[in-house]
PDB file of N, CA and C in Angstrom:
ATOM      1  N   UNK A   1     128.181 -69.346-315.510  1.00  0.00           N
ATOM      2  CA  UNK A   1     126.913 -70.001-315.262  1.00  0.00           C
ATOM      3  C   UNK A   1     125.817 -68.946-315.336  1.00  0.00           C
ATOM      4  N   UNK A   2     124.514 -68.989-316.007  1.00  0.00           N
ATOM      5  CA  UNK A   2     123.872 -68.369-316.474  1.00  0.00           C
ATOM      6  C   UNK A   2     122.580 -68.589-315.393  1.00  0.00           C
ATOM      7  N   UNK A   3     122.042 -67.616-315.480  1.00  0.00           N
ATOM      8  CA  UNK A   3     120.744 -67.340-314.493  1.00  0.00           C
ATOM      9  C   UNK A   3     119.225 -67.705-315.297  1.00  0.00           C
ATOM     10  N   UNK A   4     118.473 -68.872-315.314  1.00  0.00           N
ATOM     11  CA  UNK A   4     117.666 -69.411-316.495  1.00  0.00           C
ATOM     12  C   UNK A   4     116.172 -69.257-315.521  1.00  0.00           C
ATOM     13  N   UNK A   5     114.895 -69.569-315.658  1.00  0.00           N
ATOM     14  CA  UNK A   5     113.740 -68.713-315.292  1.00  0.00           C
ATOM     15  C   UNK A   5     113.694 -69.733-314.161  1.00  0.00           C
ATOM     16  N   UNK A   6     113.828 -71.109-314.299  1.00  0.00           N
ATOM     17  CA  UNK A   6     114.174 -71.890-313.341  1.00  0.00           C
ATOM     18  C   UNK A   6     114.413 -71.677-311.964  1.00  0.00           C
ATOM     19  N   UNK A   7     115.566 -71.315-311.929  1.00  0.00           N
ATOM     20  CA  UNK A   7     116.705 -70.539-310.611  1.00  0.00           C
ATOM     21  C   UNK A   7     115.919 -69.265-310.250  1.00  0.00           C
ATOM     22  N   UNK A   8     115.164 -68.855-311.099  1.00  0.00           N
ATOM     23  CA  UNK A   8     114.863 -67.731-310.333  1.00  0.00           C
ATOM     24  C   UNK A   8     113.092 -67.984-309.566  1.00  0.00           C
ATOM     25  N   UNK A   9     112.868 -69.004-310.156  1.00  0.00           N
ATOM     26  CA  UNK A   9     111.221 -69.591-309.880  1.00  0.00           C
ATOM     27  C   UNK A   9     111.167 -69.765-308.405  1.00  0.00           C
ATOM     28  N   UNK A  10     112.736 -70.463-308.224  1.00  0.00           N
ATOM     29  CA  UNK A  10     112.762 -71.591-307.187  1.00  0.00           C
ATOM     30  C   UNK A  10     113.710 -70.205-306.199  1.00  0.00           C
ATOM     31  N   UNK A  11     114.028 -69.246-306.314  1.00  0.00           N
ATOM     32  CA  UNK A  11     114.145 -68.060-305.413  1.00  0.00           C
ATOM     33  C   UNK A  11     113.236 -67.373-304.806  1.00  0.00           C
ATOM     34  N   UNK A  12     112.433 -66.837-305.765  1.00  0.00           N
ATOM     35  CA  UNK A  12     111.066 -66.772-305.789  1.00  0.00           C
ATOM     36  C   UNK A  12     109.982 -67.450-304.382  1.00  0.00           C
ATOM     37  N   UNK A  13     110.012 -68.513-304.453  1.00  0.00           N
ATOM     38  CA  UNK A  13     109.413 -69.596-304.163  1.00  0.00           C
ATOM     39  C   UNK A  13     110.027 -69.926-302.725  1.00  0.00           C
ATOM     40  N   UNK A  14     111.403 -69.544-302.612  1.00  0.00           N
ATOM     41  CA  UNK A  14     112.124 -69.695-301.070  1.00  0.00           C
ATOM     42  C   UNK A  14     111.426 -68.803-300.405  1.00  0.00           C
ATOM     43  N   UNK A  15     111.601 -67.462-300.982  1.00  0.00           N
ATOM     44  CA  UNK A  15     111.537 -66.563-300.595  1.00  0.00           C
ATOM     45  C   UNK A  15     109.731 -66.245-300.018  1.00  0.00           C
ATOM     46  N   UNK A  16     109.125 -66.719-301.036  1.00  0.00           N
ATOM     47  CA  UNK A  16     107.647 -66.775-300.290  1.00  0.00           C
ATOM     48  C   UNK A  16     107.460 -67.973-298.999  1.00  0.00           C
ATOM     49  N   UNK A  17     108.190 -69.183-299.086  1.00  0.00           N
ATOM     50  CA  UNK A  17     108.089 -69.817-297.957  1.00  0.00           C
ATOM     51  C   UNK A  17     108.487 -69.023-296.368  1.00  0.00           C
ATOM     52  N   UNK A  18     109.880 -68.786-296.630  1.00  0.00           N
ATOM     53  CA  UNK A  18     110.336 -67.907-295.863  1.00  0.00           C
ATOM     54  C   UNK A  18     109.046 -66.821-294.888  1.00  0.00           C
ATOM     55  N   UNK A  19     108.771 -65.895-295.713  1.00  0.00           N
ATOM     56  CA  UNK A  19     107.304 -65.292-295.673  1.00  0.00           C
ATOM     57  C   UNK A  19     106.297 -65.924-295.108  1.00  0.00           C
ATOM     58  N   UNK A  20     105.656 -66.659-295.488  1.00  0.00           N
ATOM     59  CA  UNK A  20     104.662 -66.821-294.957  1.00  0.00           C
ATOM     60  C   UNK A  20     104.866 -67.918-293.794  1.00  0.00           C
ATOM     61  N   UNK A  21     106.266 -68.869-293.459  1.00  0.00           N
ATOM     62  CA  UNK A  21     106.396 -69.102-292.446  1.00  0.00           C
ATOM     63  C   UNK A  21     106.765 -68.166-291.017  1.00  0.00           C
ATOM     64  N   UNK A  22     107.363 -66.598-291.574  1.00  0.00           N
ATOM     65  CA  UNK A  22     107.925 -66.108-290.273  1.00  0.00           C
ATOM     66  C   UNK A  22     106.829 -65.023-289.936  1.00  0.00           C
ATOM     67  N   UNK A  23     105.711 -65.107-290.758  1.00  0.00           N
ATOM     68  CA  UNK A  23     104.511 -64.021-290.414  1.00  0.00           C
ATOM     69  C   UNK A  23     104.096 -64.230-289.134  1.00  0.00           C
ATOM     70  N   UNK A  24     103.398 -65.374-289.295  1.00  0.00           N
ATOM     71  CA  UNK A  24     102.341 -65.399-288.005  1.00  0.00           C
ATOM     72  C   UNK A  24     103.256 -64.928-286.885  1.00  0.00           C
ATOM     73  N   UNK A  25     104.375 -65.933-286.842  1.00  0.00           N
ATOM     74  CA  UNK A  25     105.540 -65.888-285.449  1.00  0.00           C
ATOM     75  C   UNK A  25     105.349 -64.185-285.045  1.00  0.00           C
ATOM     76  N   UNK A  26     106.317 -63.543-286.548  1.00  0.00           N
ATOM     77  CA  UNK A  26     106.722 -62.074-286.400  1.00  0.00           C
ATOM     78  C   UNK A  26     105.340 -60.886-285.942  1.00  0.00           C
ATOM     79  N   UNK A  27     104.275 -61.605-286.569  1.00  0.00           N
ATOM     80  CA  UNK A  27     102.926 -61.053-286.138  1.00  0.00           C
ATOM     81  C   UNK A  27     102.336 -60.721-284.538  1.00  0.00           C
ATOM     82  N   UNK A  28     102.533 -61.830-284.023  1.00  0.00           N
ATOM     83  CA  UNK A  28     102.239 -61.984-282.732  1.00  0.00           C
ATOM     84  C   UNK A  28     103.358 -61.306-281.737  1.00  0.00           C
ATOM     85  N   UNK A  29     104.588 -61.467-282.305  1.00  0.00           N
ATOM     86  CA  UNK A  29     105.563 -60.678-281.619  1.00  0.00           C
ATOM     87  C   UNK A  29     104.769 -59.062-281.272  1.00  0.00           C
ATOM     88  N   UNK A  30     104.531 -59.151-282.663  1.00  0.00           N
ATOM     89  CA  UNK A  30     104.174 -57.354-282.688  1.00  0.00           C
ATOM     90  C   UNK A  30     102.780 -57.207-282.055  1.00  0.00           C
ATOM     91  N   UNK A  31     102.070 -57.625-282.086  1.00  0.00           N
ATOM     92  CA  UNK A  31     100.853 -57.493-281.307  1.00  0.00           C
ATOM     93  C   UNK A  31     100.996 -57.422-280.210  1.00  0.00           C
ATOM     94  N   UNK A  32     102.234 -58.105-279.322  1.00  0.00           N
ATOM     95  CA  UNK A  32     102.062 -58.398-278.054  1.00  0.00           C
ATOM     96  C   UNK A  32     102.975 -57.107-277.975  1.00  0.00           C
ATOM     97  N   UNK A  33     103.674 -57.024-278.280  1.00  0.00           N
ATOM     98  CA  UNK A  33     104.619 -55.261-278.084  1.00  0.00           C
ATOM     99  C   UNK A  33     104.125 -53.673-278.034  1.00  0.00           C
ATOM    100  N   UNK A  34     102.709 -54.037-278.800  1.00  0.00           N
ATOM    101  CA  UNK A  34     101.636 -53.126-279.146  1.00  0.00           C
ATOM    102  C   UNK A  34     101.124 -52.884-277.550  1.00  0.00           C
ATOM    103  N   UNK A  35     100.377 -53.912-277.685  1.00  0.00           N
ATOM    104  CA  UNK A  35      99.571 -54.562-276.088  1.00  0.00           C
ATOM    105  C   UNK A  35     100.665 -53.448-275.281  1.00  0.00           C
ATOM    106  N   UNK A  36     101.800 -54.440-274.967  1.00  0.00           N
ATOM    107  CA  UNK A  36     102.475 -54.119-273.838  1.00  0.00           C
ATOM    108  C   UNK A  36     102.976 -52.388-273.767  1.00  0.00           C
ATOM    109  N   UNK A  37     103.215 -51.763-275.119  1.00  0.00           N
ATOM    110  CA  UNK A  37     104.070 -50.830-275.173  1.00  0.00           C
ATOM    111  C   UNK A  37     102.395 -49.857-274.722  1.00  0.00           C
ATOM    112  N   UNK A  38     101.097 -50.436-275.130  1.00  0.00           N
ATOM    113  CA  UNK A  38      99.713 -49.152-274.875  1.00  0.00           C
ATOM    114  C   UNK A  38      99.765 -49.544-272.614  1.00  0.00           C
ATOM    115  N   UNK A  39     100.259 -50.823-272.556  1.00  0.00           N
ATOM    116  CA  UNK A  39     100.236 -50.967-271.169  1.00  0.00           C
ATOM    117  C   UNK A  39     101.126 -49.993-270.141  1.00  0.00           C
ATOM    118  N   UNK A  40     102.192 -49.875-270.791  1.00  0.00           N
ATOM    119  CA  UNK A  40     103.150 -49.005-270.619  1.00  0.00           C
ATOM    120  C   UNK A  40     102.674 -47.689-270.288  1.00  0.00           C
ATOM    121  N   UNK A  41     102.351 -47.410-271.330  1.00  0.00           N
ATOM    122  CA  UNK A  41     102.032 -45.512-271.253  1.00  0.00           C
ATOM    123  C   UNK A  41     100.761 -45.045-270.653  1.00  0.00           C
ATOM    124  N   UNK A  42      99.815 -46.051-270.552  1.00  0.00           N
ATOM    125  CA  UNK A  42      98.587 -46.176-269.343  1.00  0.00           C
ATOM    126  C   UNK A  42      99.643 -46.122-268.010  1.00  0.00           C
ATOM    127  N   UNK A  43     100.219 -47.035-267.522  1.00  0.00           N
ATOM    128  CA  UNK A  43     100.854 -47.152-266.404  1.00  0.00           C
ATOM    129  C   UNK A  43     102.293 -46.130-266.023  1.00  0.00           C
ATOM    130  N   UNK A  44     102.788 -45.948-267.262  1.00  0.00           N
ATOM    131  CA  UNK A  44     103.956 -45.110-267.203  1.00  0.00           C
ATOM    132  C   UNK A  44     104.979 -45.902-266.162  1.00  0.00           C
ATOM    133  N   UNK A  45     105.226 -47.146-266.598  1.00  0.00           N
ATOM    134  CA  UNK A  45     106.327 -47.808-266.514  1.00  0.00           C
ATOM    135  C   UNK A  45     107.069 -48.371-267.262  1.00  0.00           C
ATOM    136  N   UNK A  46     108.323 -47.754-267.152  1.00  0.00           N
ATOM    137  CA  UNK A  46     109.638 -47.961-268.819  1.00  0.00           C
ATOM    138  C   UNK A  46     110.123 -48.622-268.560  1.00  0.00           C
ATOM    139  N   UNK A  47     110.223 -49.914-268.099  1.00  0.00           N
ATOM    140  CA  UNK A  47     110.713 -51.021-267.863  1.00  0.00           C
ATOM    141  C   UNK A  47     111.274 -51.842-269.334  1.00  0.00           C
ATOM    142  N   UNK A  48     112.567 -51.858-269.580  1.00  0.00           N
ATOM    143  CA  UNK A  48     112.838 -52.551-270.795  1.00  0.00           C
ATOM    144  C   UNK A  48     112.883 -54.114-270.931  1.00  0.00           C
ATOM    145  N   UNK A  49     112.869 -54.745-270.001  1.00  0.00           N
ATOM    146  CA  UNK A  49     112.641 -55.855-270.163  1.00  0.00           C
ATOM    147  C   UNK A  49     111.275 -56.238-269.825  1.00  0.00           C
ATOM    148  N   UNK A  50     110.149 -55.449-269.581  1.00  0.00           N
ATOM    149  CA  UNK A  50     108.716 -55.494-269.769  1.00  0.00           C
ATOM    150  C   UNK A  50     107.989 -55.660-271.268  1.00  0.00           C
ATOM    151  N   UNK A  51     109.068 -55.265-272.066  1.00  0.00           N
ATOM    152  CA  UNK A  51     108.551 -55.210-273.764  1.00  0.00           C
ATOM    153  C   UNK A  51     109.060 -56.728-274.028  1.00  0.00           C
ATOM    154  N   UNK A  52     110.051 -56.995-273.681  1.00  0.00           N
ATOM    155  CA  UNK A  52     111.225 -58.205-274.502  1.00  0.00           C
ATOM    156  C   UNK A  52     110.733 -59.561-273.974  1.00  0.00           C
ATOM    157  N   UNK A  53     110.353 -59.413-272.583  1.00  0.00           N
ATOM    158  CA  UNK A  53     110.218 -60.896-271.894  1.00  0.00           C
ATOM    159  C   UNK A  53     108.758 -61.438-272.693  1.00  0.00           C
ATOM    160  N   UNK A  54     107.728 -60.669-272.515  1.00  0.00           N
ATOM    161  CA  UNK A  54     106.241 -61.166-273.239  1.00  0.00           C
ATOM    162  C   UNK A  54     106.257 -61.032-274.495  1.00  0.00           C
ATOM    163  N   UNK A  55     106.995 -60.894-275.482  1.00  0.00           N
ATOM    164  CA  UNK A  55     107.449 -60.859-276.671  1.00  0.00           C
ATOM    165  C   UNK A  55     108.249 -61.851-277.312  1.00  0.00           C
ATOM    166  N   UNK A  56     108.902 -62.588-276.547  1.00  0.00           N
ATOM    167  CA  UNK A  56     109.866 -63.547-276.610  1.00  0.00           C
ATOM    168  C   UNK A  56     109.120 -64.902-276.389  1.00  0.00           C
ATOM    169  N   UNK A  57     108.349 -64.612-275.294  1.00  0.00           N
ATOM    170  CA  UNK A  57     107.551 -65.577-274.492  1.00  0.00           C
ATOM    171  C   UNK A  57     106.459 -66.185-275.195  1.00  0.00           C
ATOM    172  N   UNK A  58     105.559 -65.063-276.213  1.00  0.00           N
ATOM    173  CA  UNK A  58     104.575 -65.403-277.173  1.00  0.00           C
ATOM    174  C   UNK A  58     104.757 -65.714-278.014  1.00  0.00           C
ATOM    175  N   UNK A  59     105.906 -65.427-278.875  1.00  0.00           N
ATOM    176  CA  UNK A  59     106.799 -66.018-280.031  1.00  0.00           C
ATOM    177  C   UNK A  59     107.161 -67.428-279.958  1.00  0.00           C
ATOM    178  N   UNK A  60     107.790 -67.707-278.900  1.00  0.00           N
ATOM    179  CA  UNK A  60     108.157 -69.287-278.606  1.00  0.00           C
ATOM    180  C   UNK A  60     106.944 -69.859-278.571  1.00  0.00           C
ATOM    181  N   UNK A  61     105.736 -69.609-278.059  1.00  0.00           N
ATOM    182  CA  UNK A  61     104.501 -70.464-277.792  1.00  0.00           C
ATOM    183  C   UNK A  61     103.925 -70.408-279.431  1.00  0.00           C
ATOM    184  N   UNK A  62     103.616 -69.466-280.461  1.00  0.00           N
ATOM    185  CA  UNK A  62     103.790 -69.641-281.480  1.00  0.00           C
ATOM    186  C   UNK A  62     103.983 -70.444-281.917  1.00  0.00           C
ATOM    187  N   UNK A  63     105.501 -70.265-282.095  1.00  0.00           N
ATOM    188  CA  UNK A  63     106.983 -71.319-283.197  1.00  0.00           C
ATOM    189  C   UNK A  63     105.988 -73.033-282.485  1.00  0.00           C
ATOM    190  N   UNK A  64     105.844 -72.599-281.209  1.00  0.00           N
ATOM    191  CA  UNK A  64     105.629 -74.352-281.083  1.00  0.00           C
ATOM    192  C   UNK A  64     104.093 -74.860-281.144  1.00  0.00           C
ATOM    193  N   UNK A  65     103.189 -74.133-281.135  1.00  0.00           N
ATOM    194  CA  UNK A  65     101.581 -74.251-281.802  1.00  0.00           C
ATOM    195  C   UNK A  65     101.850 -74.293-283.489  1.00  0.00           C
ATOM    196  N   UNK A  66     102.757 -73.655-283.663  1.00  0.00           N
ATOM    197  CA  UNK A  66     102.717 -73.779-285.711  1.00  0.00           C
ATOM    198  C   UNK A  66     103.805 -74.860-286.225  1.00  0.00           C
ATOM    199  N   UNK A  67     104.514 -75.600-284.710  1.00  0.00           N
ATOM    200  CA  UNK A  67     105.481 -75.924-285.530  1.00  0.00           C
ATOM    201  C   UNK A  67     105.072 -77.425-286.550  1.00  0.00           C
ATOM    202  N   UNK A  68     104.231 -78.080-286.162  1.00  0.00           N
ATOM    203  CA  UNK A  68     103.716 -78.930-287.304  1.00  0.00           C
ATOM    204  C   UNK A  68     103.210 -78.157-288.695  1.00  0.00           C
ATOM    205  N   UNK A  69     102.482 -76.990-288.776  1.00  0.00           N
ATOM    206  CA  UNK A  69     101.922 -76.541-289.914  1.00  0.00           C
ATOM    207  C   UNK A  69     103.771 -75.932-290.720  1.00  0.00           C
ATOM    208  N   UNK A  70     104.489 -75.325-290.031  1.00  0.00           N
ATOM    209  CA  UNK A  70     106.123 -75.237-290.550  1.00  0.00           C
ATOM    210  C   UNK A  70     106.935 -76.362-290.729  1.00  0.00           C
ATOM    211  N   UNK A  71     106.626 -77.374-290.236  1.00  0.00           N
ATOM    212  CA  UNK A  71     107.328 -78.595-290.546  1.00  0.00           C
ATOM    213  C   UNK A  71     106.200 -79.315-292.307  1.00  0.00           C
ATOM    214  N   UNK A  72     105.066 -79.093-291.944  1.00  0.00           N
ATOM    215  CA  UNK A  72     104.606 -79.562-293.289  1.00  0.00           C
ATOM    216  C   UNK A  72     104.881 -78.508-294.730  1.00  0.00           C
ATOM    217  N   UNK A  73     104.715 -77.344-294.829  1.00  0.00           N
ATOM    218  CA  UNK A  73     105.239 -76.139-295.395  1.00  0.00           C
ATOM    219  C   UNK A  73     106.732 -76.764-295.809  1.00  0.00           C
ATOM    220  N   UNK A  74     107.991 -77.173-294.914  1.00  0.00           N
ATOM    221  CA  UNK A  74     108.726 -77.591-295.174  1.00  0.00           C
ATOM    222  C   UNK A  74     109.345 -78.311-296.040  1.00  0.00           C
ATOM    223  N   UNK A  75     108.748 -79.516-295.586  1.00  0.00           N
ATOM    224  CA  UNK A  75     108.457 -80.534-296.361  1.00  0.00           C
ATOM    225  C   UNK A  75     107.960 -80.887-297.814  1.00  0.00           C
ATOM    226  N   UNK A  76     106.728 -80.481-298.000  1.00  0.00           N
ATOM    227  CA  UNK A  76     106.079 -80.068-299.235  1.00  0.00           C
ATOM    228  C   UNK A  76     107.272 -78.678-300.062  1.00  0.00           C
ATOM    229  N   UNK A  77     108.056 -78.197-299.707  1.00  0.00           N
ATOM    230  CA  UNK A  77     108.748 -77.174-300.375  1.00  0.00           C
ATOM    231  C   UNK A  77     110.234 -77.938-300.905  1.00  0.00           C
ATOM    232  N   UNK A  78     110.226 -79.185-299.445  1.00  0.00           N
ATOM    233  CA  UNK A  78     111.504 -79.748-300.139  1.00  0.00           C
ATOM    234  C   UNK A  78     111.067 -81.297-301.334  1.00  0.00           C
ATOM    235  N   UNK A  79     109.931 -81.277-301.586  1.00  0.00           N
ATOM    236  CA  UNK A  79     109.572 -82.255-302.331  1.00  0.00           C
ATOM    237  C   UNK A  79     109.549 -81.747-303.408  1.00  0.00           C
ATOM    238  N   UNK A  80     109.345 -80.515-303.296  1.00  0.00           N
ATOM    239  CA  UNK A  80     109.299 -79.683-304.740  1.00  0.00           C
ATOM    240  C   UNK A  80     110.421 -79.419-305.445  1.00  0.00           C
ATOM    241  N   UNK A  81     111.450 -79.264-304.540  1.00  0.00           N
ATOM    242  CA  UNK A  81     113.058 -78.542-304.827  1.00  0.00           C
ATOM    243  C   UNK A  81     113.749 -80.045-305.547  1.00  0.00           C
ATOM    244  N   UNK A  82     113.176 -81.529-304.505  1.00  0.00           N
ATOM    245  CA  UNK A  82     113.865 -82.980-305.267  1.00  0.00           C
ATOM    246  C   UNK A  82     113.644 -83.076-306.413  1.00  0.00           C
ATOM    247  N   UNK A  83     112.166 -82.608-307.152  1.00  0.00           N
ATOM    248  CA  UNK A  83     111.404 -82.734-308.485  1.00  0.00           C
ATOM    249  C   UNK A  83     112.399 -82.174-309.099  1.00  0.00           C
ATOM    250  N   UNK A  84     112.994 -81.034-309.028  1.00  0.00           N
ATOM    251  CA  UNK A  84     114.046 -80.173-309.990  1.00  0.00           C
ATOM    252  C   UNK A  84     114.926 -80.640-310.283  1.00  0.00           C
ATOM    253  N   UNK A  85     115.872 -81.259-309.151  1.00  0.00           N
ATOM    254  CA  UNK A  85     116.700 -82.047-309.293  1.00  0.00           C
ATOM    255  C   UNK A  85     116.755 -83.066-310.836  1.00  0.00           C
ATOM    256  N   UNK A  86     118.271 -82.786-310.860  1.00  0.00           N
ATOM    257  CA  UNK A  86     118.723 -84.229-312.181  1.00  0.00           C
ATOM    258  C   UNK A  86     118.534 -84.892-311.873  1.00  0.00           C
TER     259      UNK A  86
END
């Protein structure tokens, strides 16, 4: 089975969904780790579950403020993938 421009359009094309759905999430993770890790070294407390808990915590509030704009992204990506279809 041969690899045709097709298959690779629609890799392509996962692969940017992928992207630009796990940015914002992965974004905010990191911002808030930033935050916390400059809070840290002001305070000089190494607390490891001080990085993970508000990191985890802002991520989930994220995933669920975007999760309609990721459910439409979705959607529209799998309407595209039926078009290909035989």
């Amino acid at each position: 089975m041969g690899v045709d421009d097709s298959m690779i359009a629609m890799l392509r094309e996962t692969l940017l969904i992928v992207l630009k759905i796990a940015a914002p999430i992965l974004a905010a993770g990191m911002f808030v780790g930033l935050v916390v890790s400059f809070v840290q070294s002001i305070t000089t407390i190494q607390d490891q579950t001080l990085t993970f808990v508000p990191k985890i915590c802002v991520m989930v509030v994220v995933a669920a403020v975007l999760l309609p704009w990721i459910a439409a992204r979705l959607v529209e990506y799998a309407g595209e993938l039926f078009q290909f279809a035989p």
